[in-house]
Every structure is written in C-alpha cells, then in structure tokens.
PDB file of N, CA and C in Angstrom:
ATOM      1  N   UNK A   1       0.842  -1.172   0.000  1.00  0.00           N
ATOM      2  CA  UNK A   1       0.000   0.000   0.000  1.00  0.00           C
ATOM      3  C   UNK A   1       0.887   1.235   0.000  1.00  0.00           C
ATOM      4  N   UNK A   2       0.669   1.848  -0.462  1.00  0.00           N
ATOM      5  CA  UNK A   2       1.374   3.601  -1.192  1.00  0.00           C
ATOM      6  C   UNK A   2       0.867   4.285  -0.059  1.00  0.00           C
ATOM      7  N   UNK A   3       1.604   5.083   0.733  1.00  0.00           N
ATOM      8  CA  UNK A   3       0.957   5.846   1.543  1.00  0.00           C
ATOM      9  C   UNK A   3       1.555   7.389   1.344  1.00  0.00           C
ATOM     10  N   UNK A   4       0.458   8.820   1.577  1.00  0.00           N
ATOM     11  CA  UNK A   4       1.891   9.834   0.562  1.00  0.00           C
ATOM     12  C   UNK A   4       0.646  11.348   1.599  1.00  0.00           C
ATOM     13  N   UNK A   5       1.433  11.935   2.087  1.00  0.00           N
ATOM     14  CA  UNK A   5       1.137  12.714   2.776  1.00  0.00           C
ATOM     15  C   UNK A   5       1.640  14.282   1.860  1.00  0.00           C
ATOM     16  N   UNK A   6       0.712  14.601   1.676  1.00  0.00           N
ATOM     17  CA  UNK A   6       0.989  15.746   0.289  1.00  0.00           C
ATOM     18  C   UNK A   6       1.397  17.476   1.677  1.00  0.00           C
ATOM     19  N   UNK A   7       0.965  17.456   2.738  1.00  0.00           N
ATOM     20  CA  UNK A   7       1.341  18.589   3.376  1.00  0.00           C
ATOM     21  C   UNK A   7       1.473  18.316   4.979  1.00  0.00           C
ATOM     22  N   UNK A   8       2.032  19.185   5.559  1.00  0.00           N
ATOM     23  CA  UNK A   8       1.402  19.072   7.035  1.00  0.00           C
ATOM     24  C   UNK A   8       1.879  20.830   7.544  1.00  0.00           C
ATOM     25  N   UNK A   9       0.816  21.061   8.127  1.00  0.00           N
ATOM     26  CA  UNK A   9       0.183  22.654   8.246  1.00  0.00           C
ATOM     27  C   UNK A   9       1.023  22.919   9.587  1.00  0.00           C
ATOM     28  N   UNK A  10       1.039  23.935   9.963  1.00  0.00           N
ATOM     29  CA  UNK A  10       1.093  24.495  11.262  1.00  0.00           C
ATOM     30  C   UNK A  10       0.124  25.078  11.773  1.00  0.00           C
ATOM     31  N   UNK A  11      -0.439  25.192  12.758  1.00  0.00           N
ATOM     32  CA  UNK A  11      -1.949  26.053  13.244  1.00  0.00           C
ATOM     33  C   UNK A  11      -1.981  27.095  13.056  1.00  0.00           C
ATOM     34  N   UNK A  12      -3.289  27.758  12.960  1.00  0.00           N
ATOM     35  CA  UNK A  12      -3.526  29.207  13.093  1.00  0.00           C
ATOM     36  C   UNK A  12      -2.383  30.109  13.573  1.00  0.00           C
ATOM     37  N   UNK A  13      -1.732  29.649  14.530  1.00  0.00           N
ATOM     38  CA  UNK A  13      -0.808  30.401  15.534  1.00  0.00           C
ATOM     39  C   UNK A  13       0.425  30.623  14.874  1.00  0.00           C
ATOM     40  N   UNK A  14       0.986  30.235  14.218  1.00  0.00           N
ATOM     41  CA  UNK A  14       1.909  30.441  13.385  1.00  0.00           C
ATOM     42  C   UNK A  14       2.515  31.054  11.985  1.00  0.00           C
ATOM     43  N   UNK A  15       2.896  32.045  11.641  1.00  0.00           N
ATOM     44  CA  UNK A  15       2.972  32.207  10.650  1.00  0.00           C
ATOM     45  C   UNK A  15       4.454  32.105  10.185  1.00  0.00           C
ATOM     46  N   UNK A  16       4.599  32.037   8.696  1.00  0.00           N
ATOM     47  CA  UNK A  16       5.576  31.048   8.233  1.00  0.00           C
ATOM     48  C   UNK A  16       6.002  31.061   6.800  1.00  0.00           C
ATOM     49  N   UNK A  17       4.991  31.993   6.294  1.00  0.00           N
ATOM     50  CA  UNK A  17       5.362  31.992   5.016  1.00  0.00           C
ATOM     51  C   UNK A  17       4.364  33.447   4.657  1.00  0.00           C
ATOM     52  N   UNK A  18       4.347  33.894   3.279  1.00  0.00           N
ATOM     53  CA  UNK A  18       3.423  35.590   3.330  1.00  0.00           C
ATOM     54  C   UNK A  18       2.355  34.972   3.758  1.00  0.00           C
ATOM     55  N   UNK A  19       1.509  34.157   3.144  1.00  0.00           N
ATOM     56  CA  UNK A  19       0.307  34.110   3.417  1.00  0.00           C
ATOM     57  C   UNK A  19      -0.388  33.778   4.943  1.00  0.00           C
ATOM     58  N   UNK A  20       0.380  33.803   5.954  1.00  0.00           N
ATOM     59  CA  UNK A  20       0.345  33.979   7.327  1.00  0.00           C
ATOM     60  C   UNK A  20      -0.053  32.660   7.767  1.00  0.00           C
ATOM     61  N   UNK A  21       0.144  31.226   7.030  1.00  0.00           N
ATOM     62  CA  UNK A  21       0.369  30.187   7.491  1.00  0.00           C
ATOM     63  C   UNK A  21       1.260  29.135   7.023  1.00  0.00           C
ATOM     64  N   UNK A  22       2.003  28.783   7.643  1.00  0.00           N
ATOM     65  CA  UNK A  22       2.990  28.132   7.537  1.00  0.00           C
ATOM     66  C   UNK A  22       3.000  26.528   6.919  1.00  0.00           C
ATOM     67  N   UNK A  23       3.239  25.736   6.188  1.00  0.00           N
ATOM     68  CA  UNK A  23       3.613  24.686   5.754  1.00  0.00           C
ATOM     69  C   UNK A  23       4.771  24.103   4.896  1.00  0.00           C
ATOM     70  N   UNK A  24       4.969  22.336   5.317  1.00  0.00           N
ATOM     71  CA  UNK A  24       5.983  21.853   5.116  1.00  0.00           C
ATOM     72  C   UNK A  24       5.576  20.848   4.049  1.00  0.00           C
ATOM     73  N   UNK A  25       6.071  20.821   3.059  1.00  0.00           N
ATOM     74  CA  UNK A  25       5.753  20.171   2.148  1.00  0.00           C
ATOM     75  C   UNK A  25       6.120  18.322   2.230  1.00  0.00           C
ATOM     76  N   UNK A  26       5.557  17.009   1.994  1.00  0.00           N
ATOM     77  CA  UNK A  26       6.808  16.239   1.757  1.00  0.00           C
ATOM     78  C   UNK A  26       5.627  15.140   1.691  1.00  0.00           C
ATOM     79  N   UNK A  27       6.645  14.904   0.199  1.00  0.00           N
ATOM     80  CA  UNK A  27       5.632  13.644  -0.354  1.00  0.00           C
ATOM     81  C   UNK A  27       6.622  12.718  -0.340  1.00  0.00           C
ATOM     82  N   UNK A  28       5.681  10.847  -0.462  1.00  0.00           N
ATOM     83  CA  UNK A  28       6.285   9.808  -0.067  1.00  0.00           C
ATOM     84  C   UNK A  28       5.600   8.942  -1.291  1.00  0.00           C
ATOM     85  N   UNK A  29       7.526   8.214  -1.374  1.00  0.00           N
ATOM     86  CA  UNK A  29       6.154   7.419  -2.641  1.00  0.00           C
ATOM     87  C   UNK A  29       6.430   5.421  -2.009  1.00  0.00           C
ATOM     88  N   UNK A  30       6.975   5.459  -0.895  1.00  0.00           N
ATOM     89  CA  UNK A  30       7.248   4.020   0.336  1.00  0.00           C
ATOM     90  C   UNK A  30       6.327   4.021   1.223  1.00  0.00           C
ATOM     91  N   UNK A  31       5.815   3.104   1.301  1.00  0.00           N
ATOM     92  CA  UNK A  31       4.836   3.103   2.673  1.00  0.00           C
ATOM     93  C   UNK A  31       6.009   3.246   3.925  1.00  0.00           C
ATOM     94  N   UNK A  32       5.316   4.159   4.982  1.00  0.00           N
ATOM     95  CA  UNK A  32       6.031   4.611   6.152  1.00  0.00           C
ATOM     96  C   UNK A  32       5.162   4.414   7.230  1.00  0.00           C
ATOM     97  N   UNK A  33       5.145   3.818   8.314  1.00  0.00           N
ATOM     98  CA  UNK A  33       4.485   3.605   9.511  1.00  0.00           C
ATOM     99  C   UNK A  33       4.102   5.258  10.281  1.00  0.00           C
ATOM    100  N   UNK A  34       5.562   5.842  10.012  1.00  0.00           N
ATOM    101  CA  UNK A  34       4.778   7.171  11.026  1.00  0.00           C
ATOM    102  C   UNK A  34       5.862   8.243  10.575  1.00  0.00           C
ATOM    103  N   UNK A  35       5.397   8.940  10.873  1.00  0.00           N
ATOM    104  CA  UNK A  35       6.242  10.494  10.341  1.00  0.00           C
ATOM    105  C   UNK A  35       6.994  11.158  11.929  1.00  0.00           C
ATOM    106  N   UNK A  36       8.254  11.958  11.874  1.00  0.00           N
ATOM    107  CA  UNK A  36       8.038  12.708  12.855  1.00  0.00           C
ATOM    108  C   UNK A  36       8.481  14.275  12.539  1.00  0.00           C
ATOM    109  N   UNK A  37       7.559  14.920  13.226  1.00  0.00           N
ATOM    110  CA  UNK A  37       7.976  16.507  13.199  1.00  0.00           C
ATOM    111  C   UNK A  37       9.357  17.020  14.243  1.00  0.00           C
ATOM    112  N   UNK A  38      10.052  17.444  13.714  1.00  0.00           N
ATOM    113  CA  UNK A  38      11.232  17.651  14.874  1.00  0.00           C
ATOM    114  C   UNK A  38      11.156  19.186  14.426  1.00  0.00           C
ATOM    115  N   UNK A  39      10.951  19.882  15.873  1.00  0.00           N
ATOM    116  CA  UNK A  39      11.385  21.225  16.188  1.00  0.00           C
ATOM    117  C   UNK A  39      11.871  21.778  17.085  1.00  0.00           C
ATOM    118  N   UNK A  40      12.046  23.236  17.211  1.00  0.00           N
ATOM    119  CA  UNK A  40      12.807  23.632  18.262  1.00  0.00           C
ATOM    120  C   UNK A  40      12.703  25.012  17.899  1.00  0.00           C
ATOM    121  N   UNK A  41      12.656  25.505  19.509  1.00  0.00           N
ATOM    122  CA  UNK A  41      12.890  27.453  19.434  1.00  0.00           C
ATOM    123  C   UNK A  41      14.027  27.727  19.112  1.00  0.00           C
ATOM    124  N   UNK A  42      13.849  28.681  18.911  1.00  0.00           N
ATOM    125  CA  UNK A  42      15.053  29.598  17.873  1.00  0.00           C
ATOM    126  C   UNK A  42      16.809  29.160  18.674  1.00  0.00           C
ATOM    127  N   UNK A  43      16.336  29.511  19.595  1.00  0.00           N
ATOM    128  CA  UNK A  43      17.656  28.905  20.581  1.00  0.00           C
ATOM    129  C   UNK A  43      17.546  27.600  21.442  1.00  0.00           C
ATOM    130  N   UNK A  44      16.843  26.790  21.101  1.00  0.00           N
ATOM    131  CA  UNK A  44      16.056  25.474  22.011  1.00  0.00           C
ATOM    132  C   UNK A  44      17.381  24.611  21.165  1.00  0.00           C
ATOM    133  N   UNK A  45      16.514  24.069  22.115  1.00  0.00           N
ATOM    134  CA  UNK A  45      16.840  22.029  21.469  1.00  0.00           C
ATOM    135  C   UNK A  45      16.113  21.429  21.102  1.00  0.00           C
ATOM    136  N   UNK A  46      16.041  20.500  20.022  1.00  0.00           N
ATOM    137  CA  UNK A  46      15.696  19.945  18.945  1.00  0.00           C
ATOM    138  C   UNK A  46      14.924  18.917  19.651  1.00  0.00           C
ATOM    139  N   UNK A  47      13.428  19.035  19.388  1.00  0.00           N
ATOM    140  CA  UNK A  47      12.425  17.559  19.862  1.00  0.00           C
ATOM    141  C   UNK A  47      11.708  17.186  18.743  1.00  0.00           C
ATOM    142  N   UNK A  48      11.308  16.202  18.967  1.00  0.00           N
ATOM    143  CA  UNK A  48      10.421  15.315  18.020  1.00  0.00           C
ATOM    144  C   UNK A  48       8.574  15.151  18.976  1.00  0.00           C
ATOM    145  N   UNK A  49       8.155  14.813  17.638  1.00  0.00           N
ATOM    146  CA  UNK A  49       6.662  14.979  17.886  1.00  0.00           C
ATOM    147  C   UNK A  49       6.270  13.621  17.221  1.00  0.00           C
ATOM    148  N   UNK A  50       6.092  12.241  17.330  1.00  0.00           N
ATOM    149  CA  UNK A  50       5.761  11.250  16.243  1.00  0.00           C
ATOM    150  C   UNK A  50       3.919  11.119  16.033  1.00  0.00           C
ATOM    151  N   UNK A  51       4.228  10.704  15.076  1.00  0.00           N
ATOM    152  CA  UNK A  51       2.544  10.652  14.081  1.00  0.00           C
ATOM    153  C   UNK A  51       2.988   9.533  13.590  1.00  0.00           C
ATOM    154  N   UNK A  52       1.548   9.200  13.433  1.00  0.00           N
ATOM    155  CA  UNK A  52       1.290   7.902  13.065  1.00  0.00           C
ATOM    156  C   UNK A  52       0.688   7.659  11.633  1.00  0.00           C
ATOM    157  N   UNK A  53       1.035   6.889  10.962  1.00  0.00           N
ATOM    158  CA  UNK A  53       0.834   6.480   9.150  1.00  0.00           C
ATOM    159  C   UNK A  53      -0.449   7.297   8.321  1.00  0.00           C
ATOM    160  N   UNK A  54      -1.747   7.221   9.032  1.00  0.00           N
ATOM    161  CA  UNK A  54      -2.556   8.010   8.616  1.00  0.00           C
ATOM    162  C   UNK A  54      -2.438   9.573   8.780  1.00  0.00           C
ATOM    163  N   UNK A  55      -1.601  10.308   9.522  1.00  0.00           N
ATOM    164  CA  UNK A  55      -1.573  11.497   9.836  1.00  0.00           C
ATOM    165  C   UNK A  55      -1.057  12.419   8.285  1.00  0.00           C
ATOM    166  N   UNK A  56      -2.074  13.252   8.011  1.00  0.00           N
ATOM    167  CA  UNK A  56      -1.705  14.391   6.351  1.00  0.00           C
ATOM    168  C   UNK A  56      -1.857  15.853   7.094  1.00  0.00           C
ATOM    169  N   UNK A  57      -2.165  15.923   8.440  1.00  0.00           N
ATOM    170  CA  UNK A  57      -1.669  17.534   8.986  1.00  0.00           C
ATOM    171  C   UNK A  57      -1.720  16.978  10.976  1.00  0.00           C
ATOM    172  N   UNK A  58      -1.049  18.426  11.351  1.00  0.00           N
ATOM    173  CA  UNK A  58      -0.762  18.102  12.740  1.00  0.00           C
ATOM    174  C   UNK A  58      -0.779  19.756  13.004  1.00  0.00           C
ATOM    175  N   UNK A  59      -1.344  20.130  14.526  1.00  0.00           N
ATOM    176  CA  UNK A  59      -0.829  21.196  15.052  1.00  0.00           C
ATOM    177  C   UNK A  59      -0.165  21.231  16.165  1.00  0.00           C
ATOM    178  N   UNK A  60       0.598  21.753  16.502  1.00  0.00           N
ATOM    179  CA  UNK A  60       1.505  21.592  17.391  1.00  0.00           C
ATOM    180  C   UNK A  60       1.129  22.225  18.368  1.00  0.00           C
ATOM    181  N   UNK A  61       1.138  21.900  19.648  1.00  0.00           N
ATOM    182  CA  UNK A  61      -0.026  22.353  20.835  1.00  0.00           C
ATOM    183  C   UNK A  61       1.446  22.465  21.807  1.00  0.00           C
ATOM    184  N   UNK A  62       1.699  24.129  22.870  1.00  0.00           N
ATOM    185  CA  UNK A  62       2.472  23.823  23.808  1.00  0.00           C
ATOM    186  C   UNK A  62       3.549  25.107  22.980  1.00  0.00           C
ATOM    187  N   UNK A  63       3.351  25.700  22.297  1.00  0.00           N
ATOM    188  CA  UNK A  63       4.466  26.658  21.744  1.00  0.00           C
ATOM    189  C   UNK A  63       4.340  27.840  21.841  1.00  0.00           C
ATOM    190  N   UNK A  64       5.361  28.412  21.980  1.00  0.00           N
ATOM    191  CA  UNK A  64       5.415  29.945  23.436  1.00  0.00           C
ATOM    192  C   UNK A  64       5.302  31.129  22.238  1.00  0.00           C
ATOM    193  N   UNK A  65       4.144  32.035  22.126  1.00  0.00           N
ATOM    194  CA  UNK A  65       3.847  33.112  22.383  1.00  0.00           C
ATOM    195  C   UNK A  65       4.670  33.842  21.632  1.00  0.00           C
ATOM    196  N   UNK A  66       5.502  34.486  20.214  1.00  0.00           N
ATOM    197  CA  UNK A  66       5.508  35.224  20.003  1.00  0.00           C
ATOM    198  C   UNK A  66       7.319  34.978  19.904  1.00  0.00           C
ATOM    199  N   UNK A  67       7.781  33.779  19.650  1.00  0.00           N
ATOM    200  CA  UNK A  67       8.507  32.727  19.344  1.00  0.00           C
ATOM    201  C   UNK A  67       8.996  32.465  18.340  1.00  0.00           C
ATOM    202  N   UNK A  68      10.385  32.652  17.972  1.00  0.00           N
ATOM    203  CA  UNK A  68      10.854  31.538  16.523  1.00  0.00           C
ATOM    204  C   UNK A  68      10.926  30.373  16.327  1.00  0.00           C
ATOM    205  N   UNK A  69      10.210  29.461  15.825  1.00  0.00           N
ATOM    206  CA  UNK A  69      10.797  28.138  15.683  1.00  0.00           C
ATOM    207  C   UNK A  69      11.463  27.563  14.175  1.00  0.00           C
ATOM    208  N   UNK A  70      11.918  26.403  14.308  1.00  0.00           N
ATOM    209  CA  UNK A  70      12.110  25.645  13.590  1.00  0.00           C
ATOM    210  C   UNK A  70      11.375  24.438  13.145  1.00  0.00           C
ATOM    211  N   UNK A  71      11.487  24.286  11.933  1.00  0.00           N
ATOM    212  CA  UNK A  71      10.641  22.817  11.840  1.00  0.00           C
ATOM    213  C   UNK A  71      10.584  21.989  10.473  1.00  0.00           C
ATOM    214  N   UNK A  72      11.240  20.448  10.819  1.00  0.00           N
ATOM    215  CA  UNK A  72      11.157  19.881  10.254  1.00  0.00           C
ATOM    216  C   UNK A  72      10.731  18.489  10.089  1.00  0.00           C
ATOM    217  N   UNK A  73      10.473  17.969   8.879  1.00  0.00           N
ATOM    218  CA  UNK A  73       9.750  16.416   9.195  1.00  0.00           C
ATOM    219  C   UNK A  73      10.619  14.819   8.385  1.00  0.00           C
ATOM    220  N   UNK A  74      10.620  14.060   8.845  1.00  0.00           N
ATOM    221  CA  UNK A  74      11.128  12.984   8.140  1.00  0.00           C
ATOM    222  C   UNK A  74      10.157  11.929   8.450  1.00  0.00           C
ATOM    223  N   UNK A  75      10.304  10.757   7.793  1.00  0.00           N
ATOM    224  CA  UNK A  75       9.365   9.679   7.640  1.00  0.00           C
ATOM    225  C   UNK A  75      10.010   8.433   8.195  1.00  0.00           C
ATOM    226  N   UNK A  76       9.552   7.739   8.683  1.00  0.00           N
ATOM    227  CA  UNK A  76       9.944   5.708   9.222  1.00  0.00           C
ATOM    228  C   UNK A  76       9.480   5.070   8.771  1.00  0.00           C
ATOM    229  N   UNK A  77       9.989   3.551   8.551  1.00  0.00           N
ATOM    230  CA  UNK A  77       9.553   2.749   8.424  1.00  0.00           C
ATOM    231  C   UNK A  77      10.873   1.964   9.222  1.00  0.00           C
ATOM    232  N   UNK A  78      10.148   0.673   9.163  1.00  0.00           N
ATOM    233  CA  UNK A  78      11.330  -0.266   9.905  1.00  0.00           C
ATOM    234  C   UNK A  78      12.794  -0.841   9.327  1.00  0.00           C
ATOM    235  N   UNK A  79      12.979   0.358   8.085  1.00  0.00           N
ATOM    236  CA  UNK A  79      14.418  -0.253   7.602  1.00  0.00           C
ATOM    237  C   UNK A  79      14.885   1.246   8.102  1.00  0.00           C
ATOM    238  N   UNK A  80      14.565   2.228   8.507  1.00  0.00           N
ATOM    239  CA  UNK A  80      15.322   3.547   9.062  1.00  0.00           C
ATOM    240  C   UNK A  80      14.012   4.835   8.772  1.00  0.00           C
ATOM    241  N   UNK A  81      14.871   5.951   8.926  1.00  0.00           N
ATOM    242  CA  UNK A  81      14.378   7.332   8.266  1.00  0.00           C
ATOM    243  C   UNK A  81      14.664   7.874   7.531  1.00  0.00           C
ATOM    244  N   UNK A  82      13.854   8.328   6.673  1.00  0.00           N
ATOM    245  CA  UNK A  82      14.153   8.902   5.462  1.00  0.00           C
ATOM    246  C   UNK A  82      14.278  10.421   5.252  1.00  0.00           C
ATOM    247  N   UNK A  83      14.448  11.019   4.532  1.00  0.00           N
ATOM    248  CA  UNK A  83      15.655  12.148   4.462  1.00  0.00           C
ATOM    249  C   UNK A  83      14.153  13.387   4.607  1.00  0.00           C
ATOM    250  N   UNK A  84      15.013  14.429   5.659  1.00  0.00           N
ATOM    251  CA  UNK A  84      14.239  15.243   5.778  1.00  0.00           C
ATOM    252  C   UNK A  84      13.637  16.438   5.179  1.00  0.00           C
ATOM    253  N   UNK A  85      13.136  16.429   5.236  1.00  0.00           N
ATOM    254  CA  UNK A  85      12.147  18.108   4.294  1.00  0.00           C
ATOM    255  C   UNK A  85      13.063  19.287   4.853  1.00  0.00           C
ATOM    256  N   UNK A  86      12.809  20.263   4.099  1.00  0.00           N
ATOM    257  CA  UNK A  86      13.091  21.659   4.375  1.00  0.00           C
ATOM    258  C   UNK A  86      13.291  21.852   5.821  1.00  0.00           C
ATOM    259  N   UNK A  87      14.142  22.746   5.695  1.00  0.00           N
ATOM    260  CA  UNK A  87      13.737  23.629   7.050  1.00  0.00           C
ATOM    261  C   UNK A  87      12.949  24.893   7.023  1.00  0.00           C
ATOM    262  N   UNK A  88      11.744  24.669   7.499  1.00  0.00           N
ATOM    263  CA  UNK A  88      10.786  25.907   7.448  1.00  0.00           C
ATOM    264  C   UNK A  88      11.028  26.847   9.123  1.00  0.00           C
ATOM    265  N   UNK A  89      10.756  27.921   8.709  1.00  0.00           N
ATOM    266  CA  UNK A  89      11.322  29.284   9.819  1.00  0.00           C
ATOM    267  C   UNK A  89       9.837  29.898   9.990  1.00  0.00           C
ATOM    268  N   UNK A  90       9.741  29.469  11.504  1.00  0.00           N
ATOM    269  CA  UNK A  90       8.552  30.308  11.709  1.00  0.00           C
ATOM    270  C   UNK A  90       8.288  30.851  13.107  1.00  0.00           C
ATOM    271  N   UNK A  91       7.357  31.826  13.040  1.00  0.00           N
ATOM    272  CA  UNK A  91       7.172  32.649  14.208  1.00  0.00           C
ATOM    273  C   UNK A  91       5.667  32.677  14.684  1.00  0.00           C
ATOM    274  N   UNK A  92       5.874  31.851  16.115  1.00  0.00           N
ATOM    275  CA  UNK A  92       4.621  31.937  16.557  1.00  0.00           C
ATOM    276  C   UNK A  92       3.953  33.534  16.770  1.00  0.00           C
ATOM    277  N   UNK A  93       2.126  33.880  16.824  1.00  0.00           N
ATOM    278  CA  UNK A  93       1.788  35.130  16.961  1.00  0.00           C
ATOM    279  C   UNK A  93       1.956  35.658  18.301  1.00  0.00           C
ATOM    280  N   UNK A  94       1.840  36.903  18.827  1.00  0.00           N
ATOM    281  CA  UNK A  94       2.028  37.415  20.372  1.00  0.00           C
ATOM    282  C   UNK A  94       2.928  37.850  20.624  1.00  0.00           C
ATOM    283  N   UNK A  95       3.018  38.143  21.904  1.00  0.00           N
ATOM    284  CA  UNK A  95       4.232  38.737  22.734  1.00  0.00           C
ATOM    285  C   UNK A  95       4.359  38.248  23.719  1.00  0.00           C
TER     286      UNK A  95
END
C-alpha cells in the first residue's frame, strides 16, 4: 500500500510563510508507519513529535507566544528514516 502525505500545516498560531500560514511540504512514494515533526525554538533544542501512518496535517499544541521556531519532518519505516524536508522558519503570533 502507497501511503503519501501531500502537506502538514502548522496552526492558526503560526505564521511562516506571506500568506500567514505556515507549511511543510513532503511527499512519499514508500509506505512509512509514522512520520516525525522535529522542532525547536530559535535557541532550544531539537524535539520530536511522532505521528502515526494516517496522519496528512498536525498542530503543534504547547508553543510559546511570540517565538521563533524551527521545523522539520522525516518519515519511518522499519528499515530507518528517510531524508528530511526543508527547514521551514517560523514565528509563533504574540508577545
């Protein structure tokens, strides 16, 4: 089975690109059990978020207010991970 995740969004809260929402592009043409989002504040350290095979968007719940992050995604399956997407630059809204 082909499994192929054409986007995954960032929430309302984020903007990331002109159009004031942010997304990471990354298509798959291997079936992959689960995806993970790895990010981090501008000066943070690097965490992961895992999703599971059916997942085609995610919002990221827990991110501070007015914030740079980072963010990127790669894919699993049980022979490893596969090579990661962009690095998208974004800034949560607020102060």
């Amino acid at each position: 089975m082909e499994m192929c995740a054409s986007s995954f969004s960032i929430g309302d809260g984020v903007r990331g690109d002109e159009e004031g929402r942010g997304k990471v592009e990354y298509d798959l043409t291997l079936t992959y059990p689960g995806f993970v989002i790895n990010y981090k504040q501008e000066a943070g350290d690097w965490e992961e978020y895992k999703l599971g095979s059916r997942a085609n968007n995610h919002i990221l719940g827990g991110l501070i207010c007015g914030s740079k992050y980072q963010l990127f995604i790669t894919a699993f399956n049980k022979i490893g991970t596969g090579k990661p997407s962009e690095i998208l630059q974004a800034r949560t809204k607020g102060t």
